[in-house]
Each structure stands twice: as structure tokens, then as C-alpha cells.
Protein backbone atom coordinates (compact mmCIF):
# COMPACT_ATOMS: atom_id res chain seq x y z
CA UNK A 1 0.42 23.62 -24.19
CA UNK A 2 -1.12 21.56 -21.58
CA UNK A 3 -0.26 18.96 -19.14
CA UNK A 4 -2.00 14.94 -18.47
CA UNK A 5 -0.86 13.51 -14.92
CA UNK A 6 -2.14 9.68 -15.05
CA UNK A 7 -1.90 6.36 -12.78
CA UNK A 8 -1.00 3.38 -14.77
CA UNK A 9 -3.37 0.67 -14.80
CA UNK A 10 -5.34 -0.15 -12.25
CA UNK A 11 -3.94 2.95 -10.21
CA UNK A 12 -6.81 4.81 -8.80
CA UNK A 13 -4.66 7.25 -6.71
CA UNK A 14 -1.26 7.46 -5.80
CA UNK A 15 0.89 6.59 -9.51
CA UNK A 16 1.55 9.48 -11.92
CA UNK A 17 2.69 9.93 -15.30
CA UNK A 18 2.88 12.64 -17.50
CA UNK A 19 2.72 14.28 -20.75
CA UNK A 20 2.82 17.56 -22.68
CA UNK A 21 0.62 18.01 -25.08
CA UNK A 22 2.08 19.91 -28.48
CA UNK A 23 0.94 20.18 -31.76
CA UNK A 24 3.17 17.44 -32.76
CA UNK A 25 1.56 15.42 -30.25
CA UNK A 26 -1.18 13.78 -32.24
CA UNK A 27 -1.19 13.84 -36.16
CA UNK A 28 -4.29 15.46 -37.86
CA UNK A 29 -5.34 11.59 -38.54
CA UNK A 30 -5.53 11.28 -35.32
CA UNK A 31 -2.02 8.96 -34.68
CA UNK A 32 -0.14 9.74 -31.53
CA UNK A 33 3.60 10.58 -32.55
CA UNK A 34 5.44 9.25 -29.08
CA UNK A 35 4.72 5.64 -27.68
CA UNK A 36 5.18 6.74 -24.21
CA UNK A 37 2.02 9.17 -24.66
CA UNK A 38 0.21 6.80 -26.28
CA UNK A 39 0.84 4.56 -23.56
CA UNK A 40 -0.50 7.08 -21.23
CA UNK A 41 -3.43 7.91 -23.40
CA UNK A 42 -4.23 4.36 -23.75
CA UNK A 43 -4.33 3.90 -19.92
CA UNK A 44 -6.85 6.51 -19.02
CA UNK A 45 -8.97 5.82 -21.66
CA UNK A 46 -8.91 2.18 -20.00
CA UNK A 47 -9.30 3.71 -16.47
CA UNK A 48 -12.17 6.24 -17.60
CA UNK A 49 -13.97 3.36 -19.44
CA UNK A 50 -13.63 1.50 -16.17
CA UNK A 51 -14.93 3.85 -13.90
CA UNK A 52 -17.75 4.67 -16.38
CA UNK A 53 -19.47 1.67 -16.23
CA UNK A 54 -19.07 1.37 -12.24
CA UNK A 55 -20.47 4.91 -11.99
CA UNK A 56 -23.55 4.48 -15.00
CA UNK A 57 -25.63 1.75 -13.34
CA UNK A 58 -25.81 3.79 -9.77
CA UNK A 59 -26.82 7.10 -11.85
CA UNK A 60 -30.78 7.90 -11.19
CA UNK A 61 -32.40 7.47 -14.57
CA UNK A 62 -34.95 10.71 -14.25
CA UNK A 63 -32.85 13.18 -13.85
């Protein structure tokens, strides 16, 4: 079991939320049982996506 602590949108530091994750959690089609996690999921996918494409462009390309 393992634990998610997450801003809500737009919350770069300082908000948390939180989830446990259990083999309930998400279905084996992939569906997340509880809308609250979901939620939460949805959010940081949103934030990660967001900070992605800030970071990308500044990477050095020959690495």
C-alpha cells in the first residue's frame, strides 16, 4: 500500500491531498473505483503535463 500527497490545480507547493493506493483502487481495465482519487489522479497528471512542457524546451538536446 502506498501513499499520493498532491496540490490541486495550479498548486505548485503548499496544497495537499491524498490517497491510498489498494488493489481496489484501479480496476484491471484501468477505471479508478473512487471519484475523489480520480480527481487527484487527474490533477497531477494535469500538473506533470504542465511542468513537462516548461521543463522540455530548456533540456540540452545532446545529452
Amino acid at each position: 500500500m502506498g501513499r499520493f500527497y498532491g496540490g490541486g490545480p495550479g498548486d505548485r507547493c503548499g496544497g495537499q491531498s491524498s490517497m491510498q493506493f489498494k488493489p481496489e483502487l484501479i480496476s484491471t481495465d484501468c477505471e479508478v473505483a473512487d471519484e475523489g482519487s480520480k480527481q487527484i489522479l487527474q490533477n497531477y497528471m494535469t500538473e506533470l503535463h504542465a511542468f513537462i512542457v516548461c521543463v522540455l524546451p530548456a533540456m540540452p538536446r545532446n545529452i
